[in-house]
C-alpha atoms as a PDB file:
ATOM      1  CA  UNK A   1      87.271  79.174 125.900  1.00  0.00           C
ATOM      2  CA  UNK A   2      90.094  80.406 128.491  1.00  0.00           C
ATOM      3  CA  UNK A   3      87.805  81.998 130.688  1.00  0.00           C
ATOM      4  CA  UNK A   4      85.314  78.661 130.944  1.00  0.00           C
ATOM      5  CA  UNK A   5      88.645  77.163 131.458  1.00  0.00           C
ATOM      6  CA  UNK A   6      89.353  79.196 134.615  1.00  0.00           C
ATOM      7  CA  UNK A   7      85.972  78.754 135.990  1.00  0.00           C
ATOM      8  CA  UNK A   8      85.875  74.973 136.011  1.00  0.00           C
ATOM      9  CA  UNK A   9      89.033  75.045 138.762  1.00  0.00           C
ATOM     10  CA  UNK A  10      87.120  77.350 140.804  1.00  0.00           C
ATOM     11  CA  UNK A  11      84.106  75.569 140.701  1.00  0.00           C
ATOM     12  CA  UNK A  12      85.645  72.319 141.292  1.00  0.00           C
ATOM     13  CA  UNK A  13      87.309  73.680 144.863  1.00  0.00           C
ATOM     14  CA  UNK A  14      84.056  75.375 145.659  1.00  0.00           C
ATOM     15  CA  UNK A  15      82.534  71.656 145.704  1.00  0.00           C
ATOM     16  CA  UNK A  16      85.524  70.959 147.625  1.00  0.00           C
ATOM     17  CA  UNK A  17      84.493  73.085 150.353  1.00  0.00           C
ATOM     18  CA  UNK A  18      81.062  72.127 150.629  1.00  0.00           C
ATOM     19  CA  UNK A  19      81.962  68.497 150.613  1.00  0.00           C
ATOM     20  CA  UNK A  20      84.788  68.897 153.228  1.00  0.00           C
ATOM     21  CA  UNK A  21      82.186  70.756 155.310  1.00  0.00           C
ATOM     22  CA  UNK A  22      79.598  68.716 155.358  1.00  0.00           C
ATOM     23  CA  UNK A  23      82.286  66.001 156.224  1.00  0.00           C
ATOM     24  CA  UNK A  24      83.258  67.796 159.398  1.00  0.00           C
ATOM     25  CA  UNK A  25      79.224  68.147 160.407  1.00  0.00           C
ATOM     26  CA  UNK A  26      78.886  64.691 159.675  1.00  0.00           C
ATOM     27  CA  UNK A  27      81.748  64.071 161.819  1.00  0.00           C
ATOM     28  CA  UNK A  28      80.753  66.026 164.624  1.00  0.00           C
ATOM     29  CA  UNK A  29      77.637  64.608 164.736  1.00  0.00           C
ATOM     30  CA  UNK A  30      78.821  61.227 165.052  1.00  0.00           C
ATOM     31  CA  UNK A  31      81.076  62.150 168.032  1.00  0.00           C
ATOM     32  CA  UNK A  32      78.315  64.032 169.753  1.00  0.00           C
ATOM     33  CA  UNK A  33      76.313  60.601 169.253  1.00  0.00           C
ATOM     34  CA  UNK A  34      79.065  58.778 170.431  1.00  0.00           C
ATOM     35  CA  UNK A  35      79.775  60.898 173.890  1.00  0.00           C
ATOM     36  CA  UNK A  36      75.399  60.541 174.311  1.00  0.00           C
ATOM     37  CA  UNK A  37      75.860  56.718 174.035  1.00  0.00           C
ATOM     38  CA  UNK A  38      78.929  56.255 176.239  1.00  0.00           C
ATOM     39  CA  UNK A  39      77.351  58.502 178.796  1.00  0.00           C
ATOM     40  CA  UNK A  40      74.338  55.949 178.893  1.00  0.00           C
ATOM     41  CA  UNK A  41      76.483  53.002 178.926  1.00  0.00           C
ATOM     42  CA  UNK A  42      79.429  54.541 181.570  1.00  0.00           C
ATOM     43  CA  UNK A  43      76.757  55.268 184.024  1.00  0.00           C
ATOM     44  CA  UNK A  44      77.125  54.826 187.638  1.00  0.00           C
ATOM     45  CA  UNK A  45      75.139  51.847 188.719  1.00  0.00           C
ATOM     46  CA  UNK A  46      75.979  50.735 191.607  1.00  0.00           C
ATOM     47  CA  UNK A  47      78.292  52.174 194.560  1.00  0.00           C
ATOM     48  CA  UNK A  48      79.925  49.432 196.938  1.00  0.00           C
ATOM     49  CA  UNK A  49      80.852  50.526 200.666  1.00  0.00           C
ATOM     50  CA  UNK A  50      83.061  48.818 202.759  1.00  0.00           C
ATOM     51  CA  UNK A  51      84.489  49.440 206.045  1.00  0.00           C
ATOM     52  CA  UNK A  52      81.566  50.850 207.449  1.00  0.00           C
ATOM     53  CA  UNK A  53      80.339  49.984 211.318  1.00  0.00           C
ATOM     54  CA  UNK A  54      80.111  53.635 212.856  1.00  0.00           C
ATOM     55  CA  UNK A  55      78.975  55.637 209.966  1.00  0.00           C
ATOM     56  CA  UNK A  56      75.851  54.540 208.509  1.00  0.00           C
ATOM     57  CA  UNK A  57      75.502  54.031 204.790  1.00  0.00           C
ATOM     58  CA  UNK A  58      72.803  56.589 204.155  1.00  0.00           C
ATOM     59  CA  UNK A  59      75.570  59.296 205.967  1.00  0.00           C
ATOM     60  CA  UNK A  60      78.509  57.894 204.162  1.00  0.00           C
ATOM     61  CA  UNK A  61      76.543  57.810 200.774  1.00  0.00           C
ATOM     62  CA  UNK A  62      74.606  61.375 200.957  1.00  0.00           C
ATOM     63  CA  UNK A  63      78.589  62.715 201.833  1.00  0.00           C
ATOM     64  CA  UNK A  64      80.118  61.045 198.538  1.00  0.00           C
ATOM     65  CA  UNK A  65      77.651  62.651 196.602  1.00  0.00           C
ATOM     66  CA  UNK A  66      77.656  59.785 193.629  1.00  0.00           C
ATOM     67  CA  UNK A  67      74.473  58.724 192.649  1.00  0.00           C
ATOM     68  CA  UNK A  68      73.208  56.340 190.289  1.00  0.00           C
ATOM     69  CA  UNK A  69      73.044  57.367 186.455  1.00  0.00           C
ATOM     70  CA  UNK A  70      76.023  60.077 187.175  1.00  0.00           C
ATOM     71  CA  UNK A  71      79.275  59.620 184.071  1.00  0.00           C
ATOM     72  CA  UNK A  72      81.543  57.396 185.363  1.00  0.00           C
ATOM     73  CA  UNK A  73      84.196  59.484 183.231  1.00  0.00           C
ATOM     74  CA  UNK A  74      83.464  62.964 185.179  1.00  0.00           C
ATOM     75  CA  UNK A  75      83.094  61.772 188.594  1.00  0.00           C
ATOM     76  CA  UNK A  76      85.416  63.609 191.113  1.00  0.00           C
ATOM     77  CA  UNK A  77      87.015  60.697 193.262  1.00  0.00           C
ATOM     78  CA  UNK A  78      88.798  63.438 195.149  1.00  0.00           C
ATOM     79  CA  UNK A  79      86.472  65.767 195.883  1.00  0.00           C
ATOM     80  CA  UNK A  80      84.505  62.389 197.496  1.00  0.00           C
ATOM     81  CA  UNK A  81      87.023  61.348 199.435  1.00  0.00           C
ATOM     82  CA  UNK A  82      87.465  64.486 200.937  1.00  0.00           C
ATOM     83  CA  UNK A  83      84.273  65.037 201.814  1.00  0.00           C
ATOM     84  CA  UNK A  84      83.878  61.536 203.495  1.00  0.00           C
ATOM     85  CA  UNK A  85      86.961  62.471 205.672  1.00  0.00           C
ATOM     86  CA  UNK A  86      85.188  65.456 206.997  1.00  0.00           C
ATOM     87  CA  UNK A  87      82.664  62.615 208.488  1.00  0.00           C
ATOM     88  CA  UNK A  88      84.095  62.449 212.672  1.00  0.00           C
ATOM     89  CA  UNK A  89      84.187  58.615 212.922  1.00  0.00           C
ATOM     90  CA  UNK A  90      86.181  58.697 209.321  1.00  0.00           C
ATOM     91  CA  UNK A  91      89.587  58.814 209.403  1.00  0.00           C
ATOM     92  CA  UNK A  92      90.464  57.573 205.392  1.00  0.00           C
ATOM     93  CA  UNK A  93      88.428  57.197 202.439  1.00  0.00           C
ATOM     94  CA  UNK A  94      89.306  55.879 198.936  1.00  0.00           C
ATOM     95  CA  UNK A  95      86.967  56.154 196.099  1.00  0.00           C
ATOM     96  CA  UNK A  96      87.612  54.171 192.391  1.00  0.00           C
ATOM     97  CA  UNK A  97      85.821  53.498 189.702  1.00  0.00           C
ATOM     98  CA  UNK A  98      85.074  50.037 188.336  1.00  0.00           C
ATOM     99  CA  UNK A  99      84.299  49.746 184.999  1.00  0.00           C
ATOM    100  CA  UNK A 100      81.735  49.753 182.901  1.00  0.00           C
ATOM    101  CA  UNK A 101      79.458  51.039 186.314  1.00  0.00           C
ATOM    102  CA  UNK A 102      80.515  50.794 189.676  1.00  0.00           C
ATOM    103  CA  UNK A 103      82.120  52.939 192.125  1.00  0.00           C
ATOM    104  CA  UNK A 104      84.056  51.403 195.172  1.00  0.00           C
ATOM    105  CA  UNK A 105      83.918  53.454 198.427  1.00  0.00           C
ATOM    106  CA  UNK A 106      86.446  52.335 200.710  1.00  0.00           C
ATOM    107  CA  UNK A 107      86.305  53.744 204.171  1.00  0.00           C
ATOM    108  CA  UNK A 108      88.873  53.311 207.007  1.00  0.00           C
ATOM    109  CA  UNK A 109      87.287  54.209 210.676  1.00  0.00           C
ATOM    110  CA  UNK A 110      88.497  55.741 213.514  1.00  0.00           C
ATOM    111  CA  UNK A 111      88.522  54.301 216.994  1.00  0.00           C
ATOM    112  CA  UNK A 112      87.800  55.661 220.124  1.00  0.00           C
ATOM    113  CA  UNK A 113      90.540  56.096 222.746  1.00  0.00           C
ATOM    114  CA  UNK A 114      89.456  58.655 225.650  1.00  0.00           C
ATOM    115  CA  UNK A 115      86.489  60.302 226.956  1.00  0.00           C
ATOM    116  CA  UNK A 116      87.267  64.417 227.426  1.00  0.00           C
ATOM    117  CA  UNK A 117      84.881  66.782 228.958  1.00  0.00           C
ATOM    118  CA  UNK A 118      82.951  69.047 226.579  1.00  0.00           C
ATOM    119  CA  UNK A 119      81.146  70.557 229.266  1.00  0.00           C
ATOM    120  CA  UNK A 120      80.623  69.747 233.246  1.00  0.00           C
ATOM    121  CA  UNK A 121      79.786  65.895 233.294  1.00  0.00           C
ATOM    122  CA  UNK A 122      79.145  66.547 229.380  1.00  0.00           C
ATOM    123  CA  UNK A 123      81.691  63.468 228.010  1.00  0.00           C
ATOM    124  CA  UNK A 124      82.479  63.261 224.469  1.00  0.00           C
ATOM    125  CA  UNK A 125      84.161  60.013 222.558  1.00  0.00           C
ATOM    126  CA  UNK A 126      87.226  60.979 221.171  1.00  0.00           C
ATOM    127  CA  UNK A 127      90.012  59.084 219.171  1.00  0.00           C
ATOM    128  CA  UNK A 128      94.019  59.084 219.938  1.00  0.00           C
ATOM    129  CA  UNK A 129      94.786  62.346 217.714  1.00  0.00           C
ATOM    130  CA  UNK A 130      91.776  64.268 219.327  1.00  0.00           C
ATOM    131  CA  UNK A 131      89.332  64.278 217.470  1.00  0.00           C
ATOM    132  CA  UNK A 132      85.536  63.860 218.742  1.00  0.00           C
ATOM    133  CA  UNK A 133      83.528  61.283 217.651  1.00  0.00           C
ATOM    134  CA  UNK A 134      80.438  61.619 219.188  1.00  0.00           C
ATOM    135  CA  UNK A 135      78.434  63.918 220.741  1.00  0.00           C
ATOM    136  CA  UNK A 136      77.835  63.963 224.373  1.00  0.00           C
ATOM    137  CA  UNK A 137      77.116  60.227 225.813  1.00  0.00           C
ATOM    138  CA  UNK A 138      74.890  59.268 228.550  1.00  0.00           C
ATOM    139  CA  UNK A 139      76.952  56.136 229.227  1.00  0.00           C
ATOM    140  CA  UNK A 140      80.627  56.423 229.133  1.00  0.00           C
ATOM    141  CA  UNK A 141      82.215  53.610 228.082  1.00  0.00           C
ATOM    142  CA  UNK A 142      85.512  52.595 229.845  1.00  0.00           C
ATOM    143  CA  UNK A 143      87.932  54.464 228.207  1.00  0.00           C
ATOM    144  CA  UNK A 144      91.212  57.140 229.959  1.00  0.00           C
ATOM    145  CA  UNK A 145      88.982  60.374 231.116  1.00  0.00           C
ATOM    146  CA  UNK A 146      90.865  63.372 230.048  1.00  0.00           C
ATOM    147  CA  UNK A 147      90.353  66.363 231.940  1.00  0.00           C
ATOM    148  CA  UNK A 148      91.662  69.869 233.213  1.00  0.00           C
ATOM    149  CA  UNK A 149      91.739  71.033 229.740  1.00  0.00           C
ATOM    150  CA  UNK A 150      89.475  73.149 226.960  1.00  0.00           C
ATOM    151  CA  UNK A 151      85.987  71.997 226.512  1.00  0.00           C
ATOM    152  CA  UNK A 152      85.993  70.039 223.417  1.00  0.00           C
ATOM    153  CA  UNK A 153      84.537  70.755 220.368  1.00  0.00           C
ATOM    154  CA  UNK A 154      81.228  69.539 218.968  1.00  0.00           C
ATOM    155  CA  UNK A 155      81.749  66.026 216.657  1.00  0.00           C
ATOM    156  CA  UNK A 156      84.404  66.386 213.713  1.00  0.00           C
ATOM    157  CA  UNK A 157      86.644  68.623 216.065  1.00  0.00           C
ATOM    158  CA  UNK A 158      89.959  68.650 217.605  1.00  0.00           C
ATOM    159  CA  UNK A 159      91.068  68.710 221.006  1.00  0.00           C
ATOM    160  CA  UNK A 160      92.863  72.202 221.636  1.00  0.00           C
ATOM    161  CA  UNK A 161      96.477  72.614 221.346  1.00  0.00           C
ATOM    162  CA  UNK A 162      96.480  72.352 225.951  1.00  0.00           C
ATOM    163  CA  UNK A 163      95.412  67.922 225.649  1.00  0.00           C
ATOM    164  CA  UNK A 164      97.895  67.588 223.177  1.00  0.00           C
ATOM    165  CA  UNK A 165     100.844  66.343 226.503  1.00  0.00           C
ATOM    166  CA  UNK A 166      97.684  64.106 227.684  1.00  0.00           C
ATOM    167  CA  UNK A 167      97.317  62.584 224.626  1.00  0.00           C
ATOM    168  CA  UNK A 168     101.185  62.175 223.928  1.00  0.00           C
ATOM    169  CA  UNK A 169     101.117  60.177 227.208  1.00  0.00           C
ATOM    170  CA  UNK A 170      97.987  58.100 225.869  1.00  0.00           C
ATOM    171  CA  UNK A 171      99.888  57.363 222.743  1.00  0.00           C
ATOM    172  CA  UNK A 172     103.278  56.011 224.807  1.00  0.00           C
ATOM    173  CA  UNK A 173     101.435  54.266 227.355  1.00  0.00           C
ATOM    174  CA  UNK A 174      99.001  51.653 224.901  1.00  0.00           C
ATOM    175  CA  UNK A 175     100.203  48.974 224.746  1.00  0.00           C
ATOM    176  CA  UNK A 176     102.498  48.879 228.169  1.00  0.00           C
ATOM    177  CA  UNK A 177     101.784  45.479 229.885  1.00  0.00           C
ATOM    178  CA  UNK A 178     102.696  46.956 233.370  1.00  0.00           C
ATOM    179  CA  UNK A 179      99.894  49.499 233.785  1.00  0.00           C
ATOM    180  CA  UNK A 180      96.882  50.959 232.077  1.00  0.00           C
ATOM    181  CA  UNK A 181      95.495  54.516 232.039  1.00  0.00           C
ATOM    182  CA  UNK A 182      92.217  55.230 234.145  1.00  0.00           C
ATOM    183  CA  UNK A 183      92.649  59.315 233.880  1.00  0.00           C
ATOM    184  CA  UNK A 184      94.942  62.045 232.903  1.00  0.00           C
ATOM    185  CA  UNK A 185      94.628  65.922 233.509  1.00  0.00           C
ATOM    186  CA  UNK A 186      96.225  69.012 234.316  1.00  0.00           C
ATOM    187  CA  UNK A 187      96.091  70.513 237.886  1.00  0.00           C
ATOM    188  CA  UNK A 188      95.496  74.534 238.599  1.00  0.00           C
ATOM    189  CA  UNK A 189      99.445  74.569 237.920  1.00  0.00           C
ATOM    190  CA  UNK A 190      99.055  72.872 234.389  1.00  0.00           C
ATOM    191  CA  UNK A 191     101.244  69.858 235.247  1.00  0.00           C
ATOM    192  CA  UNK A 192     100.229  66.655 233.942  1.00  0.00           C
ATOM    193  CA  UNK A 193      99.252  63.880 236.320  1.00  0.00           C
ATOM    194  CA  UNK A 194      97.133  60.330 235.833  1.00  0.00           C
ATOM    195  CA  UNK A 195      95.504  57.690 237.543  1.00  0.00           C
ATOM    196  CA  UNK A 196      96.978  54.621 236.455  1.00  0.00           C
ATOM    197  CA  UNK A 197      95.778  50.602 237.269  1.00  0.00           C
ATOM    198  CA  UNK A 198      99.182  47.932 237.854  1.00  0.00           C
ATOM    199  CA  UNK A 199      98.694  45.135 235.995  1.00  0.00           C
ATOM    200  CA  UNK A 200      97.883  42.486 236.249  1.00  0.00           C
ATOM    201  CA  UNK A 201      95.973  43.404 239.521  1.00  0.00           C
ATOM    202  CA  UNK A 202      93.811  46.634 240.658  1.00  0.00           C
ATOM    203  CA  UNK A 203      96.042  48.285 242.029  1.00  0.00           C
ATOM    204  CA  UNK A 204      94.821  52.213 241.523  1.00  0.00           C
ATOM    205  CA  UNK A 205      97.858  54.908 241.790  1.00  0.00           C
ATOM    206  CA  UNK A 206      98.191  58.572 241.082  1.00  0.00           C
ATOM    207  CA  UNK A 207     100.904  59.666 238.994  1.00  0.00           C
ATOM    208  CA  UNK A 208     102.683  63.027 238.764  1.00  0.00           C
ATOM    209  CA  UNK A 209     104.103  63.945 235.145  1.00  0.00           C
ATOM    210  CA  UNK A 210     104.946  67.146 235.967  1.00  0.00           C
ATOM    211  CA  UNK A 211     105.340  69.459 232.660  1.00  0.00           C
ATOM    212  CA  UNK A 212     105.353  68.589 228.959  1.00  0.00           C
ATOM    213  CA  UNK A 213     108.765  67.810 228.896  1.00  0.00           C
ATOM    214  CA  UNK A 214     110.327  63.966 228.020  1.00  0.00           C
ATOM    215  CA  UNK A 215     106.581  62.597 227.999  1.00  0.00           C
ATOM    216  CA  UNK A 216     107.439  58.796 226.765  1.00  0.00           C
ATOM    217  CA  UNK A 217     110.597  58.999 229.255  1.00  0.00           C
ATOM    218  CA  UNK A 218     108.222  59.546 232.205  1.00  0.00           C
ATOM    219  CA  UNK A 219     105.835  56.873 231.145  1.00  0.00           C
ATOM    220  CA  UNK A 220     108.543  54.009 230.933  1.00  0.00           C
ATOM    221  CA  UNK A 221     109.904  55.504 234.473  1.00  0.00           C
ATOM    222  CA  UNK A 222     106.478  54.248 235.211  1.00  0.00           C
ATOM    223  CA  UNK A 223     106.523  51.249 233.619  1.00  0.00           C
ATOM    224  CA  UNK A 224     109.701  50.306 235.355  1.00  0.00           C
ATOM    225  CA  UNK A 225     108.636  51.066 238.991  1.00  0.00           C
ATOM    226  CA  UNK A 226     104.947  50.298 239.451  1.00  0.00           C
ATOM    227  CA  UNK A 227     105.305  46.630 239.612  1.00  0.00           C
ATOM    228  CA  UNK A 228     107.522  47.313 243.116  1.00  0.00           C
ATOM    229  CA  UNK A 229     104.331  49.614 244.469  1.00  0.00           C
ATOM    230  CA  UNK A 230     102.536  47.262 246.828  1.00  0.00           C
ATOM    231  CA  UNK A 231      99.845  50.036 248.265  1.00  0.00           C
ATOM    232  CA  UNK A 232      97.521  52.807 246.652  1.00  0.00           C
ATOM    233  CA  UNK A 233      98.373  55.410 249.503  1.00  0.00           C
ATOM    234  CA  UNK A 234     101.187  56.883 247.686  1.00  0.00           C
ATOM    235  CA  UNK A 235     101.997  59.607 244.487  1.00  0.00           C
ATOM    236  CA  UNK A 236     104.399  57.848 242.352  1.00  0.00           C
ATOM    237  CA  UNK A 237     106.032  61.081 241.175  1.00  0.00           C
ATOM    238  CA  UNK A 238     108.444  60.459 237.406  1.00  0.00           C
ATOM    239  CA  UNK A 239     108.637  64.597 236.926  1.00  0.00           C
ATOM    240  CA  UNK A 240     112.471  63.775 236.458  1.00  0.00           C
ATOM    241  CA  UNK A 241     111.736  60.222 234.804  1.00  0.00           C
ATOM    242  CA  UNK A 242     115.546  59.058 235.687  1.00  0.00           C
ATOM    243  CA  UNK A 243     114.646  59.698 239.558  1.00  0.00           C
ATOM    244  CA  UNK A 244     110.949  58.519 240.041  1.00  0.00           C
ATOM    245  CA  UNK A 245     110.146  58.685 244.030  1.00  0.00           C
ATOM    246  CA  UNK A 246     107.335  57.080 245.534  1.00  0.00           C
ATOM    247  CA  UNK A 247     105.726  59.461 248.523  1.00  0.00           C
ATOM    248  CA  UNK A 248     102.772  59.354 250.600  1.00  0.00           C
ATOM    249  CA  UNK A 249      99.608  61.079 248.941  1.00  0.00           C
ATOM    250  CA  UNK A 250      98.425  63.981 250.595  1.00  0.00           C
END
């Protein structure tokens, strides 16, 4: 009688067990059914884009890489976003998901600020931190020309390290109500000069810079004088911006 005793413990946990593990299948089974389901109902149905007029919405969509039916749970916003940014004309991107099944695409474009030379009379669009935009254009739209520097880069590159004075002088001078920039190189030397319009008027005038040195000094010595410059014969030279001179060209 002891030992059938014993054995009815044993075989009660041995039940146990089996009913514990077939518990835990039953379990897993139901969350495997539930991640199946959710992944049909989380699906990506539709992706939104806004902010687009440059980049088309084939590019911008084939570079986010979301496409309809992909889990809206496992999509990689950043790795998106990134790759959007690598677009030339994009200069942010912001990718979020709105639940139950749309992704919002957010794009923020660059503009274009200066023609540069990519090649003789090759002219490339580029934007105010140097980077191009385009490839090269057969009409140049009336934008600063920058020149005297190295060749730029095909589209979704930078302007080397040489434009970065030119475009420092770009940057200080938007905006300036007394002038406008028509051109802006380096000479054989490597000094900086421009062609700058008075305004209001036509006035055309050539401007030396001289080095990289004080660049948003030198453009408000310009700013200050160019409304008392009455002819286009001259150099307005603002090398040492507290003593601009005006001299005769040539």
């Amino acid at each position: 009688m002891a030992g059938g005793e014993e054995e009815k413990p044993a075989r009660a946990g041995r039940r146990r067990r089996r009913w514990l593990t077939a518990a835990a299948l039953v379990a897993v089974v139901a969350s495997a059914a539930t991640i199946i389901f959710a992944a049909g109902t989380f699906a990506v149905d539709r992706v939104h884009f806004s902010g687009l007029h440059r980049v088309s919405y084939d590019e911008a969509h084939e570079a986010a890489g979301i496409r309809s039916g992909d889990f809206m749970g496992t999509l990689d916003t950043g790795e998106a976003e990134q790759a959007l940014e690598e677009l030339p004309w994009v200069a942010h991107a912001r990718v979020r998901r709105r639940w139950p099944a749309t992704v919002d695409v957010n794009v923020v474009e660059r503009t274009g600020a200066a023609i540069a030379l990519a090649a003789p009379d090759s002219w490339v669009l580029i934007d105010i931190e140097g980077r191009v935009l385009t490839s090269p254009l057969f009409v140049l739209p009336e934008h600063p020309r920058l020149s005297g520097i190295a060749a730029a880069p095909g589209p979704g590159g930078f302007l080397a390290g040489d434009a970065e004075a030119l475009l420092t002088a770009l940057r200080a001078a938007h905006g300036q109500p007394e002038f406008v920039v028509a051109a802006l190189w380096r000479d054989q030397r490597g000094d900086i000069r421009a062609r700058v319009r008075q305004q209001p008027g036509s006035l055309m005038l050539e401007v030396t810079l001289g080095d990289e040195s004080a660049i948003g000094a030198k453009t408000a010595a310009i700013a200050a004088v160019i409304g008392e410059i009455t002819t286009s014969d001259a150099i307005l030279d603002v090398s040492v911006p507290h003593l601009p001179l005006i001299r005769p060209s040539g």
